[in-house]
PDB file of N, CA and C in Angstrom:
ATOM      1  N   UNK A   1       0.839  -1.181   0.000  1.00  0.00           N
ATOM      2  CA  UNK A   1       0.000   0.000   0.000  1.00  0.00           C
ATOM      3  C   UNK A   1       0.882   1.242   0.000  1.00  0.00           C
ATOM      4  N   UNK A   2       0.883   2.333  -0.808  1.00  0.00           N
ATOM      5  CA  UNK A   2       1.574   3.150  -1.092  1.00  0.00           C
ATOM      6  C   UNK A   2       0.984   4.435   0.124  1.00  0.00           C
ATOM      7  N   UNK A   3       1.435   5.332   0.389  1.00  0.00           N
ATOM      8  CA  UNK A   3       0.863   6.532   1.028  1.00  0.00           C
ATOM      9  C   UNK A   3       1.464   7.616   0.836  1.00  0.00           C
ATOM     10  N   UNK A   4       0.993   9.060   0.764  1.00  0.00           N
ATOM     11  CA  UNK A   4       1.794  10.240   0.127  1.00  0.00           C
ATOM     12  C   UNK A   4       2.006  10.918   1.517  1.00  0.00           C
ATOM     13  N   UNK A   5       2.887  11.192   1.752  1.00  0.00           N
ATOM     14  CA  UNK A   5       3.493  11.607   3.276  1.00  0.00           C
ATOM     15  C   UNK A   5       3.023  13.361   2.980  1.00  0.00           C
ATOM     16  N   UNK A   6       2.956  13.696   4.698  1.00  0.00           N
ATOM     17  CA  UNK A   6       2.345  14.906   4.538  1.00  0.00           C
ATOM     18  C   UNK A   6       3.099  16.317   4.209  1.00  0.00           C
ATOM     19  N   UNK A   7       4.311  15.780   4.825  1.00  0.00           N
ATOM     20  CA  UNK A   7       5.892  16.615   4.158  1.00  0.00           C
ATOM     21  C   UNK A   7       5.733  17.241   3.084  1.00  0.00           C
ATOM     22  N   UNK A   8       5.848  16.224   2.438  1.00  0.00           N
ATOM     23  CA  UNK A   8       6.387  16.762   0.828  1.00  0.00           C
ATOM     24  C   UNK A   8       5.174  15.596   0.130  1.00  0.00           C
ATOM     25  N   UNK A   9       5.186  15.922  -1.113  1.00  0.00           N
ATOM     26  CA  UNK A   9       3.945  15.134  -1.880  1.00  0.00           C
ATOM     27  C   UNK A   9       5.492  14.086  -2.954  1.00  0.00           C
ATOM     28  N   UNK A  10       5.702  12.849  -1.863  1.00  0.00           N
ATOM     29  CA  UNK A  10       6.150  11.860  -2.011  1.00  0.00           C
ATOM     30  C   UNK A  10       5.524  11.037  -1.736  1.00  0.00           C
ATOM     31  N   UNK A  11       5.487   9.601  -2.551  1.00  0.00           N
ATOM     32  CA  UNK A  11       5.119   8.620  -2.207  1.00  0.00           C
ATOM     33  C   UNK A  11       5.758   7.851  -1.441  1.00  0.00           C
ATOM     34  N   UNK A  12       5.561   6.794  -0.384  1.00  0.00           N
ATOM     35  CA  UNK A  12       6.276   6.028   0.167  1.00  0.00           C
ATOM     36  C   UNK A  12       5.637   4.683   0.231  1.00  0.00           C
ATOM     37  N   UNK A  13       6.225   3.714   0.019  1.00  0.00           N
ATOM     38  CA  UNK A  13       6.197   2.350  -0.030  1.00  0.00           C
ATOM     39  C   UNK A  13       6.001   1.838   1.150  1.00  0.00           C
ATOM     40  N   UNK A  14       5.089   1.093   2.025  1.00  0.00           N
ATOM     41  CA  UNK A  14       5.252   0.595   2.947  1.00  0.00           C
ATOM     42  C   UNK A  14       5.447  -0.578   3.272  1.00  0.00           C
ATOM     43  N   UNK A  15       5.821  -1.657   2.488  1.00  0.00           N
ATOM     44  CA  UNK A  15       6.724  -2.658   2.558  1.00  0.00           C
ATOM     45  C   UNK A  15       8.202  -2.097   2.762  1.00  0.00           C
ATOM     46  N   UNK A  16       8.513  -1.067   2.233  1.00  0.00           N
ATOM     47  CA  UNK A  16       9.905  -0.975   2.590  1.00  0.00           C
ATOM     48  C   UNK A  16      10.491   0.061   3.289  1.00  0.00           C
ATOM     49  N   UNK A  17       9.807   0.336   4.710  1.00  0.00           N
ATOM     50  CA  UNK A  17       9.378   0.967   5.637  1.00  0.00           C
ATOM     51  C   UNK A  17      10.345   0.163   6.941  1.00  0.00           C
ATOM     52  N   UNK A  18      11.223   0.273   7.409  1.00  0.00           N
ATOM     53  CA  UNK A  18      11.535   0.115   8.701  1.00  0.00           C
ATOM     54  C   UNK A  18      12.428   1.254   9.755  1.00  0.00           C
ATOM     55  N   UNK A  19      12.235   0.505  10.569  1.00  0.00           N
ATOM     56  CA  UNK A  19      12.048   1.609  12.132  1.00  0.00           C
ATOM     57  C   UNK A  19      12.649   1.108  12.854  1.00  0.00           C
ATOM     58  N   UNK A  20      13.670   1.649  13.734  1.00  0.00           N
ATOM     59  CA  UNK A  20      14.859   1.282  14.958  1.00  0.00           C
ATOM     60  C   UNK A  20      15.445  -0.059  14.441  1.00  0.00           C
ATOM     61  N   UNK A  21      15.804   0.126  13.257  1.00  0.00           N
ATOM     62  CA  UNK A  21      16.660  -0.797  13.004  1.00  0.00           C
ATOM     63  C   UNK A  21      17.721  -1.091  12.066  1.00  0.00           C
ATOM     64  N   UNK A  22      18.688  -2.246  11.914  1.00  0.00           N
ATOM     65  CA  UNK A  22      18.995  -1.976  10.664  1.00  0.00           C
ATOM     66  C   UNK A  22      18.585  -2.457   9.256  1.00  0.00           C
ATOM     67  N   UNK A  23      19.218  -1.535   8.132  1.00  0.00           N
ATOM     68  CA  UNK A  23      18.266  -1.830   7.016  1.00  0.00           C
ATOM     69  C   UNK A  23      18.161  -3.270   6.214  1.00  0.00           C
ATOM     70  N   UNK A  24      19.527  -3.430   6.421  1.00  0.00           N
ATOM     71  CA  UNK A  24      20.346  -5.063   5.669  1.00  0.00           C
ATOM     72  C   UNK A  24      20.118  -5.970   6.556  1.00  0.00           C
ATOM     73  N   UNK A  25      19.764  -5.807   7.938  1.00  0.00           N
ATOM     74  CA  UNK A  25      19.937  -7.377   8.566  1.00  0.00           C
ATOM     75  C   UNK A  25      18.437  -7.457   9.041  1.00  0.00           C
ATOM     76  N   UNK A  26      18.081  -9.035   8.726  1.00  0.00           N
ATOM     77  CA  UNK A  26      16.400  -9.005   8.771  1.00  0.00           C
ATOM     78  C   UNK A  26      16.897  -9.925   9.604  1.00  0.00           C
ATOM     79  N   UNK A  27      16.178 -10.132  10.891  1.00  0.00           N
ATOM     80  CA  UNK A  27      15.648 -10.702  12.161  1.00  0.00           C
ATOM     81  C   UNK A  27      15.161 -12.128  12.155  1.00  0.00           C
ATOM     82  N   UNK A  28      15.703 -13.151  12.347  1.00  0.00           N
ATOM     83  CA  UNK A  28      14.914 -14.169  12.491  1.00  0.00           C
ATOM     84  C   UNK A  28      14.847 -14.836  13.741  1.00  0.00           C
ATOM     85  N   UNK A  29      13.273 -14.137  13.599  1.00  0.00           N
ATOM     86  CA  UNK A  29      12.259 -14.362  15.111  1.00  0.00           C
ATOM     87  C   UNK A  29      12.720 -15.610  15.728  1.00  0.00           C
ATOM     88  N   UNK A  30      12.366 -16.781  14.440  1.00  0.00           N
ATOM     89  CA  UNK A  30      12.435 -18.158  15.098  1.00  0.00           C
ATOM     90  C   UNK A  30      13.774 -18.506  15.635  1.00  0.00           C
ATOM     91  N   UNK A  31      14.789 -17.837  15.661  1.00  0.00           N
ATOM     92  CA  UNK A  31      16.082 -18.093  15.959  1.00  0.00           C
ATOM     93  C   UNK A  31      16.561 -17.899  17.293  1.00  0.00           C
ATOM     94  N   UNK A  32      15.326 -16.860  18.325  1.00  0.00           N
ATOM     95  CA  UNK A  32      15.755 -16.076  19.283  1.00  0.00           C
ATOM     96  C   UNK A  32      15.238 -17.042  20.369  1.00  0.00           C
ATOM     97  N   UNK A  33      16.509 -17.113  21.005  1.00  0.00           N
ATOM     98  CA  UNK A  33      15.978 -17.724  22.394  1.00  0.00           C
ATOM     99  C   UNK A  33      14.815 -17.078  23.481  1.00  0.00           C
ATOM    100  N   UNK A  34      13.730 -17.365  23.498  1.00  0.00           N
ATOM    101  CA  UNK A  34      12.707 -16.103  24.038  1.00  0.00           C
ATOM    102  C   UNK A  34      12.425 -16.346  25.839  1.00  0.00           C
ATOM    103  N   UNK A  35      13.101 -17.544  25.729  1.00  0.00           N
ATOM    104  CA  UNK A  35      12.776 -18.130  27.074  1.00  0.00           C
ATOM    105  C   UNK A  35      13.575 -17.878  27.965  1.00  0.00           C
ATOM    106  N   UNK A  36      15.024 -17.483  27.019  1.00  0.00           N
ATOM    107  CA  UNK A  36      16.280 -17.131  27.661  1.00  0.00           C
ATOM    108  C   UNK A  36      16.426 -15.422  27.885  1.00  0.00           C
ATOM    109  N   UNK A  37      15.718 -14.849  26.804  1.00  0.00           N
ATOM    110  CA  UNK A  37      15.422 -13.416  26.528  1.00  0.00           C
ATOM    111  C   UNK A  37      14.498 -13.001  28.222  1.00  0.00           C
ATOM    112  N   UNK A  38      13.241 -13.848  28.013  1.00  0.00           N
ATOM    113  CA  UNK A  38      12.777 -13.254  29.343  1.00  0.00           C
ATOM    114  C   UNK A  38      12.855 -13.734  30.975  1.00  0.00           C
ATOM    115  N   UNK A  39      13.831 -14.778  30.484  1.00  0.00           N
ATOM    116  CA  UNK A  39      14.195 -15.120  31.939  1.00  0.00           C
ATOM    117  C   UNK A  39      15.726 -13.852  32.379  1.00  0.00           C
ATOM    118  N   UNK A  40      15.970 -13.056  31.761  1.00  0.00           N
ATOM    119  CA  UNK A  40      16.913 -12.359  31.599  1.00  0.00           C
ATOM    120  C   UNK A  40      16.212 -10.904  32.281  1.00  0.00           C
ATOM    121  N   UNK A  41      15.159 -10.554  31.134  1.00  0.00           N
ATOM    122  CA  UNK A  41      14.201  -9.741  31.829  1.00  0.00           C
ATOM    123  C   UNK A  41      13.230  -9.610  32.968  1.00  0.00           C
ATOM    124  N   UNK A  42      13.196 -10.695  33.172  1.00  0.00           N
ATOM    125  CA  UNK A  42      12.372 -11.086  34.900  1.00  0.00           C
ATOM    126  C   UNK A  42      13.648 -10.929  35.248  1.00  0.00           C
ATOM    127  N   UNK A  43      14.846 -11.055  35.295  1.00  0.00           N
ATOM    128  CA  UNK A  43      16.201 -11.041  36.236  1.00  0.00           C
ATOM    129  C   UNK A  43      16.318  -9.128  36.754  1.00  0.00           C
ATOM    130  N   UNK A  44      16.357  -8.752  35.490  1.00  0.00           N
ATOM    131  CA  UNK A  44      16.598  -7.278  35.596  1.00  0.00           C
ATOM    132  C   UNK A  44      15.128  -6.443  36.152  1.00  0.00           C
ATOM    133  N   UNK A  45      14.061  -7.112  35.894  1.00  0.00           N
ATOM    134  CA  UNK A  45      13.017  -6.554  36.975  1.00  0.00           C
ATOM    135  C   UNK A  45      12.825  -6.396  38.568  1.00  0.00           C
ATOM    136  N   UNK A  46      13.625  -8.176  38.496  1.00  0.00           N
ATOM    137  CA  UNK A  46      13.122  -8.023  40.255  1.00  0.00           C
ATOM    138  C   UNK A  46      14.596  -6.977  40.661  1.00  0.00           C
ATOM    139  N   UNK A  47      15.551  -7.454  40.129  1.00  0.00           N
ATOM    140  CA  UNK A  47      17.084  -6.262  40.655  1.00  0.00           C
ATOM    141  C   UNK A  47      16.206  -4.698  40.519  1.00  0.00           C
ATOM    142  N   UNK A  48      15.441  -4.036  39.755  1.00  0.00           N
ATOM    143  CA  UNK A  48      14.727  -2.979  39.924  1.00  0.00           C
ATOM    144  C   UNK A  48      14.257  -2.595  40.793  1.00  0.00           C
ATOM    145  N   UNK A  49      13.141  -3.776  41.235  1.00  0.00           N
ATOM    146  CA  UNK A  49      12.004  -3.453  42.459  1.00  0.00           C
ATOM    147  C   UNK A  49      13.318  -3.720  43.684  1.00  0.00           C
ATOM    148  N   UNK A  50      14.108  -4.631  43.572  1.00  0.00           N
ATOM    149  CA  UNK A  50      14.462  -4.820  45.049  1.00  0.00           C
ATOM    150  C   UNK A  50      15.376  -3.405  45.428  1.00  0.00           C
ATOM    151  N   UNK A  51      16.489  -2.733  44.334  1.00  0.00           N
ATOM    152  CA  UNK A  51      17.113  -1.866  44.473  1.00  0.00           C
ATOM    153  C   UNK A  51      15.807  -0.655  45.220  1.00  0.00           C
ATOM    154  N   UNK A  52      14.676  -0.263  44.521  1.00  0.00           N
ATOM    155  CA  UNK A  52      13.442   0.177  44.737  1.00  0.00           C
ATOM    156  C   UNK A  52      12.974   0.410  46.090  1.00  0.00           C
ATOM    157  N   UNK A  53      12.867  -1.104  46.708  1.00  0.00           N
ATOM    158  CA  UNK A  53      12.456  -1.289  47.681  1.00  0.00           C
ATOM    159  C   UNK A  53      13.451  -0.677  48.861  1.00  0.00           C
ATOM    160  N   UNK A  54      14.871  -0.939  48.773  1.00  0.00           N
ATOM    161  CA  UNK A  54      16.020  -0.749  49.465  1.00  0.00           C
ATOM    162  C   UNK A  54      16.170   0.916  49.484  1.00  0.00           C
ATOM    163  N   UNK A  55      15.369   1.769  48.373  1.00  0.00           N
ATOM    164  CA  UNK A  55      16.022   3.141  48.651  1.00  0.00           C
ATOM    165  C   UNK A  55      16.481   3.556  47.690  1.00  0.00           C
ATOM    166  N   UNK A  56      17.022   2.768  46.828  1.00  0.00           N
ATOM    167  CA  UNK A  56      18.309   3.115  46.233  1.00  0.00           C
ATOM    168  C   UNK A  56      18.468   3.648  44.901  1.00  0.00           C
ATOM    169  N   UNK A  57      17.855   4.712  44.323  1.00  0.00           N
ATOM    170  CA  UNK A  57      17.331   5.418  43.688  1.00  0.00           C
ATOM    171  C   UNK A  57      18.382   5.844  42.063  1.00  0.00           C
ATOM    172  N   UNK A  58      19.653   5.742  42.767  1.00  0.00           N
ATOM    173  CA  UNK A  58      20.329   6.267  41.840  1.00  0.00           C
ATOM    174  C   UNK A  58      20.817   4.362  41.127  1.00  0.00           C
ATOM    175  N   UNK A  59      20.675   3.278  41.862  1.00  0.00           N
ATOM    176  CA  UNK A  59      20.456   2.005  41.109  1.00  0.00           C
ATOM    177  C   UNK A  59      19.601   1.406  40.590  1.00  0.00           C
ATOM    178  N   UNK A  60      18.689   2.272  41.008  1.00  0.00           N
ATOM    179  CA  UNK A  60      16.849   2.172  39.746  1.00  0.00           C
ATOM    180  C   UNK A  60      17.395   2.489  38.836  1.00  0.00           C
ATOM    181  N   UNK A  61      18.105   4.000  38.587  1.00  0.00           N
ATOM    182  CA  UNK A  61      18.159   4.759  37.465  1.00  0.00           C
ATOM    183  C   UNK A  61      18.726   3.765  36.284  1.00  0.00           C
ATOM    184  N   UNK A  62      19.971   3.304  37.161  1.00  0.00           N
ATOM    185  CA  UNK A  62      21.066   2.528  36.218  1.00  0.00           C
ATOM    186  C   UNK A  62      20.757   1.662  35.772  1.00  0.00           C
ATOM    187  N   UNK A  63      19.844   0.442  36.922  1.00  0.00           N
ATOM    188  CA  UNK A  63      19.181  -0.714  36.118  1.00  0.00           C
ATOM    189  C   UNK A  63      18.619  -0.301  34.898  1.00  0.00           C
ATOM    190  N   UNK A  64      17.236   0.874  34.809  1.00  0.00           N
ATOM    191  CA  UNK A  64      16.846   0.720  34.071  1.00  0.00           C
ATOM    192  C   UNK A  64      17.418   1.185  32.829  1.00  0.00           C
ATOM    193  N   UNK A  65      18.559   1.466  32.697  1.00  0.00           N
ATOM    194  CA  UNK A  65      19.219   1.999  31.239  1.00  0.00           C
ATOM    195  C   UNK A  65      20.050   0.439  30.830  1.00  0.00           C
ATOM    196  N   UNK A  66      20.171  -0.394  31.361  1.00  0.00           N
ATOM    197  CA  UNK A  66      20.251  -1.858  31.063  1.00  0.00           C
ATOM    198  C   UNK A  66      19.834  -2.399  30.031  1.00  0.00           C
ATOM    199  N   UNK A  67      20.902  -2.643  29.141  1.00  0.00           N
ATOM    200  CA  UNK A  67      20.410  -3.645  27.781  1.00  0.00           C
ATOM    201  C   UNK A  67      20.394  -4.576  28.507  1.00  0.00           C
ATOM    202  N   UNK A  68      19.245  -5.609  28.278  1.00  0.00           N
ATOM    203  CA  UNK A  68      19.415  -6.769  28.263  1.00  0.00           C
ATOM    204  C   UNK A  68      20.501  -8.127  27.370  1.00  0.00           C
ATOM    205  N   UNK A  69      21.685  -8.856  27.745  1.00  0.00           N
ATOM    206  CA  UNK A  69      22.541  -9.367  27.138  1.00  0.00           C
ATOM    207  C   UNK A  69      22.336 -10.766  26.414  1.00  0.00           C
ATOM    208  N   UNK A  70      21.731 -10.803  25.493  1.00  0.00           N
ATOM    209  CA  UNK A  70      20.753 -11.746  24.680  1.00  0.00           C
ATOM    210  C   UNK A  70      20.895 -11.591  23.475  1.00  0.00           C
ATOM    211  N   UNK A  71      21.104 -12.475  22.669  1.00  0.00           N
ATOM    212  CA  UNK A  71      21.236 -12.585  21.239  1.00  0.00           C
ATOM    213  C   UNK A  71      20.918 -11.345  20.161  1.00  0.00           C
ATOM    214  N   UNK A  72      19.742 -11.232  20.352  1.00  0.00           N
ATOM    215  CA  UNK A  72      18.733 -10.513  19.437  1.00  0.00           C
ATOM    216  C   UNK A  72      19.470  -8.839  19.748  1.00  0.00           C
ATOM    217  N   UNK A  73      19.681  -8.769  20.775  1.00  0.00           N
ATOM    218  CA  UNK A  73      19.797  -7.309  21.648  1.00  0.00           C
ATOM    219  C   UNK A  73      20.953  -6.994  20.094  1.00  0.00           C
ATOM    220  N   UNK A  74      20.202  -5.075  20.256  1.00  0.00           N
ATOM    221  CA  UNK A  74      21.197  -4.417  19.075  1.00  0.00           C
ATOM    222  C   UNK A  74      21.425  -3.090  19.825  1.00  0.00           C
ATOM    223  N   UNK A  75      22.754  -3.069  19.942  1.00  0.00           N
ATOM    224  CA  UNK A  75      23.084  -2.046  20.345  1.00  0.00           C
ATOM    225  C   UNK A  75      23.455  -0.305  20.151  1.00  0.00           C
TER     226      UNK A  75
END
């Protein structure tokens, strides 16, 4: 489906449309460990709440700027 952006009276393609990513390397979903992905992310949640719980405000901050260290992750 084509659409004329409101910018400029261009057309744009939306098959070939992508966003936060890169353009050449396509993703394969089925490849990603997801079990390992969110047992990673439940890891870095509860370290959130417990830092949280403890006070510790300036180790909220930091957790949450935390990539998660998992395959898929692009930095």
């Amino acid at each position: 489906m084509a659409t004329t952006s409101p910018v400029a009276d261009t057309v744009q393609d939306d098959s070939a449309v992508t966003a936060n990513g890169p353009e050449d390397d396509i993703t394969d979903w089925q490849s990603i460990d997801w079990q390992g992905a969110e047992n990673e992310v439940r890891r870095l949640r509860q370290r959130i709440f417990t830092a949280s719980q403890a006070g510790d405000l300036k180790k909220v901050r930091n957790l949450q700027n935390v990539k998660p260290r998992v395959s898929w992750s692009v930095s």
